[in-house]
N, C-alpha and C. Protein backbone atom coordinates (compact mmCIF):
# COMPACT_ATOMS: atom_id res chain seq x y z
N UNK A 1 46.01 88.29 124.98
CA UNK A 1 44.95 88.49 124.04
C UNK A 1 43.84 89.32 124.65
N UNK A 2 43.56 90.38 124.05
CA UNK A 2 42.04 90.62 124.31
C UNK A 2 40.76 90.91 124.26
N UNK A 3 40.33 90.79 124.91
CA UNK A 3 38.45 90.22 124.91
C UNK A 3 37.64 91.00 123.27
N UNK A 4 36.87 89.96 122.71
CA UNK A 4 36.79 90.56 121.71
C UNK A 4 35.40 91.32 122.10
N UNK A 5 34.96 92.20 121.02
CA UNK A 5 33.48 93.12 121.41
C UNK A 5 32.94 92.02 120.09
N UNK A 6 32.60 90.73 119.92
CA UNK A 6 31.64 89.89 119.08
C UNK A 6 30.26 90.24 120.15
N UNK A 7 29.60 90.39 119.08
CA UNK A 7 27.98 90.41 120.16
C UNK A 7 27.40 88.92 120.24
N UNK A 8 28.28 87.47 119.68
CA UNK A 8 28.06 86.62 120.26
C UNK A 8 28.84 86.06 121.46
N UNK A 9 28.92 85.30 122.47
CA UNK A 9 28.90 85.00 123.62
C UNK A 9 28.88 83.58 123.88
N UNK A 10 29.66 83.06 124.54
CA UNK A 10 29.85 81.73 124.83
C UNK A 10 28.90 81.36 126.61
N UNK A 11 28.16 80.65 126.81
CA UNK A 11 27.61 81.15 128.24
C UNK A 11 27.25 79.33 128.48
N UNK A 12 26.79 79.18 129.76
CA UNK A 12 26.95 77.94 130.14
C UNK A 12 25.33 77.90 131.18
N UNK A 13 24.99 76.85 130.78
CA UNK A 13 23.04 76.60 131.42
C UNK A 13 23.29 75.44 132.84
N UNK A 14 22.79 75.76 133.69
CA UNK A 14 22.70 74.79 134.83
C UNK A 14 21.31 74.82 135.61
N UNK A 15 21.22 73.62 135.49
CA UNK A 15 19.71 72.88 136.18
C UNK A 15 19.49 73.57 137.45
N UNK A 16 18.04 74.31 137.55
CA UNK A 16 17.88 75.04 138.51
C UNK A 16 17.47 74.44 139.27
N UNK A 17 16.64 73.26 139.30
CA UNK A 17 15.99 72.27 140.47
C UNK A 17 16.94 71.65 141.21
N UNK A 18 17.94 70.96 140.53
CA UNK A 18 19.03 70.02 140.93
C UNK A 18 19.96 71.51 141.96
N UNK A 19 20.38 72.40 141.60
CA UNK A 19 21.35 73.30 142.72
C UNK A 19 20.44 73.39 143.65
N UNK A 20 19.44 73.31 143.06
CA UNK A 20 17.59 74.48 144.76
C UNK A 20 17.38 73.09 145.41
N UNK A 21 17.67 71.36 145.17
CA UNK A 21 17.03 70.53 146.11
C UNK A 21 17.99 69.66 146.08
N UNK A 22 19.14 69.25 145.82
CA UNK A 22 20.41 68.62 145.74
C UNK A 22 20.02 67.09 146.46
N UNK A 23 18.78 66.53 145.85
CA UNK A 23 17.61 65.51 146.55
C UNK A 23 18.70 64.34 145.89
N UNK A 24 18.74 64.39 144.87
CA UNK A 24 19.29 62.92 144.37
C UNK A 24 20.89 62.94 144.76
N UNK A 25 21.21 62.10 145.57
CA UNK A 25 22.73 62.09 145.99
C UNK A 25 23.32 61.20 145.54
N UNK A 26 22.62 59.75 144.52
CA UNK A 26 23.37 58.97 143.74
C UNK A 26 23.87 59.43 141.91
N UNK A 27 23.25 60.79 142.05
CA UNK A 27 23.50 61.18 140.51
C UNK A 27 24.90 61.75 140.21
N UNK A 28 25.14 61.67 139.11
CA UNK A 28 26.58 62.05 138.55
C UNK A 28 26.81 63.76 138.64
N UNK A 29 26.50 64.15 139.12
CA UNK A 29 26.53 65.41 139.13
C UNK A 29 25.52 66.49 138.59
N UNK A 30 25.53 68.08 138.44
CA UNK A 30 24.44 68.74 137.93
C UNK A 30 24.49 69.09 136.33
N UNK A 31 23.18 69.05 135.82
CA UNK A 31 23.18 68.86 134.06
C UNK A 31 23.50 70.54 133.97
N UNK A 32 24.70 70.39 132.88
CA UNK A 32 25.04 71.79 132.59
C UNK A 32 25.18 71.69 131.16
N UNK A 33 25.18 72.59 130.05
CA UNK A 33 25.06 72.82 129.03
C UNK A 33 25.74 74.33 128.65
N UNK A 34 26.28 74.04 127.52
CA UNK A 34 27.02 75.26 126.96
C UNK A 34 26.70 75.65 125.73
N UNK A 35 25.85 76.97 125.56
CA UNK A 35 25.34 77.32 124.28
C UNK A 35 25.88 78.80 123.69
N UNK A 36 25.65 79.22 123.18
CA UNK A 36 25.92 80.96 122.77
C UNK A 36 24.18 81.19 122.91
N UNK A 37 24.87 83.16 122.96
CA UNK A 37 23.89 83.79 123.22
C UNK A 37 24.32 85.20 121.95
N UNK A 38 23.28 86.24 121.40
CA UNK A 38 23.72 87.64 121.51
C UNK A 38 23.46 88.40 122.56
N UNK A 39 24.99 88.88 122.83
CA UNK A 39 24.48 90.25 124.08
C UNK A 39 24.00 91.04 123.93
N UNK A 40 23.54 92.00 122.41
CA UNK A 40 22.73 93.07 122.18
C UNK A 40 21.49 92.45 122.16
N UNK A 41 20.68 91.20 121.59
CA UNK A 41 19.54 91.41 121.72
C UNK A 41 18.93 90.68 122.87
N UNK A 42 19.62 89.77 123.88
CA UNK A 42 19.49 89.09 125.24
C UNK A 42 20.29 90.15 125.98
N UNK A 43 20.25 91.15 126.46
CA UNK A 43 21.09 91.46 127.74
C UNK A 43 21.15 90.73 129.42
N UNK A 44 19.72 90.30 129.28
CA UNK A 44 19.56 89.56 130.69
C UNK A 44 19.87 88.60 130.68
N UNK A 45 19.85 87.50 131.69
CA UNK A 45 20.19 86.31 131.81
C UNK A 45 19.12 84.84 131.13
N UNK A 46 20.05 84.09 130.42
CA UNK A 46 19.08 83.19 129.74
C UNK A 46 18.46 82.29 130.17
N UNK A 47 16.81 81.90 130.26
CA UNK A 47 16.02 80.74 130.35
C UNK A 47 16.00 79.65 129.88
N UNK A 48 16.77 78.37 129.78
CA UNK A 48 16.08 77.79 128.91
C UNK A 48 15.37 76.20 129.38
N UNK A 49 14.23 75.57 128.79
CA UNK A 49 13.81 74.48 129.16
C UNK A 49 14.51 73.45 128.38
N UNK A 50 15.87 72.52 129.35
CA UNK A 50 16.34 71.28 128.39
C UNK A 50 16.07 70.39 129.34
N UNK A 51 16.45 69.02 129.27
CA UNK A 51 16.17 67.93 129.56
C UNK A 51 17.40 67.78 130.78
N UNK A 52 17.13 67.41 131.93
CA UNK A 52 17.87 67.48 133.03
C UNK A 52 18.46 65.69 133.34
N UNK A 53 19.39 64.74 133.22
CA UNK A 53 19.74 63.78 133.09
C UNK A 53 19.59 63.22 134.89
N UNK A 54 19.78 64.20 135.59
CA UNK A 54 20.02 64.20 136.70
C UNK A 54 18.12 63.89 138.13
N UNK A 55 17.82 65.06 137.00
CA UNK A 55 16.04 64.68 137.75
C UNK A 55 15.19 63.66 136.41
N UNK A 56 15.71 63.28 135.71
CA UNK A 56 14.95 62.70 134.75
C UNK A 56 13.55 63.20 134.22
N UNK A 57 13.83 64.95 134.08
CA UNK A 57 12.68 65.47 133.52
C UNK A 57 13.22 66.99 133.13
N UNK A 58 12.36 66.94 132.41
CA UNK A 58 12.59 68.49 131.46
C UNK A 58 12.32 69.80 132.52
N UNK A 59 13.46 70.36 132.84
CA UNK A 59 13.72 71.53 133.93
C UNK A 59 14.28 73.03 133.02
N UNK A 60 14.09 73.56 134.20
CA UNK A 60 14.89 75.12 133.64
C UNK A 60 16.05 75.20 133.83
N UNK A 61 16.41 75.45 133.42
CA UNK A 61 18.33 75.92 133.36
C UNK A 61 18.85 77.50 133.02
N UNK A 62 19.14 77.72 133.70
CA UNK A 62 19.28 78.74 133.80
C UNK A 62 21.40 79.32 134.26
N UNK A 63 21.38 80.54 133.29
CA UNK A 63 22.58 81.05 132.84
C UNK A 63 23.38 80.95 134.39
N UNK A 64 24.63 80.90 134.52
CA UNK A 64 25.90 80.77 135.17
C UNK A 64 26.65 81.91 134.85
N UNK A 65 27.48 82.53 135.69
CA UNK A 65 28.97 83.32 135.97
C UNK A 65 29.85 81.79 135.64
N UNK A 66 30.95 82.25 134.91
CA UNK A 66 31.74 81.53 134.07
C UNK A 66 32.59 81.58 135.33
């Protein structure tokens, strides 16, 4: 199959505090999230502020290589 040209996008969010201080070592792992994006009107990489399960506070998350 191949890759379609949709200008929507499947992309995946990971907690930027939790990879930068890997402080909590009893947590289940790092909060990741999977949202869409458009590539024509986002070309750069996405910001977003969600709720991090892992630091128990609202962090940045920020876009991933799949």
């Amino acid at each position: 199959m191949a890759k379609s040209k949709d200008a929507r996008i499947t992309i995946i969010l990971e907690c930027t505090s939790c990879v930068r201080n890997r402080v909590n070592k009893e947590s289940m792992g790092i909060s990741r999230y999977i949202t869409e994006k458009n590539r024509h009107n986002t070309p750069s990489r996405l910001e977003l502020i969600k709720f991090c399960p892992s630091c128990y506070k609202h962090t940045i998350h920020g876009e991933i290589k799949k």
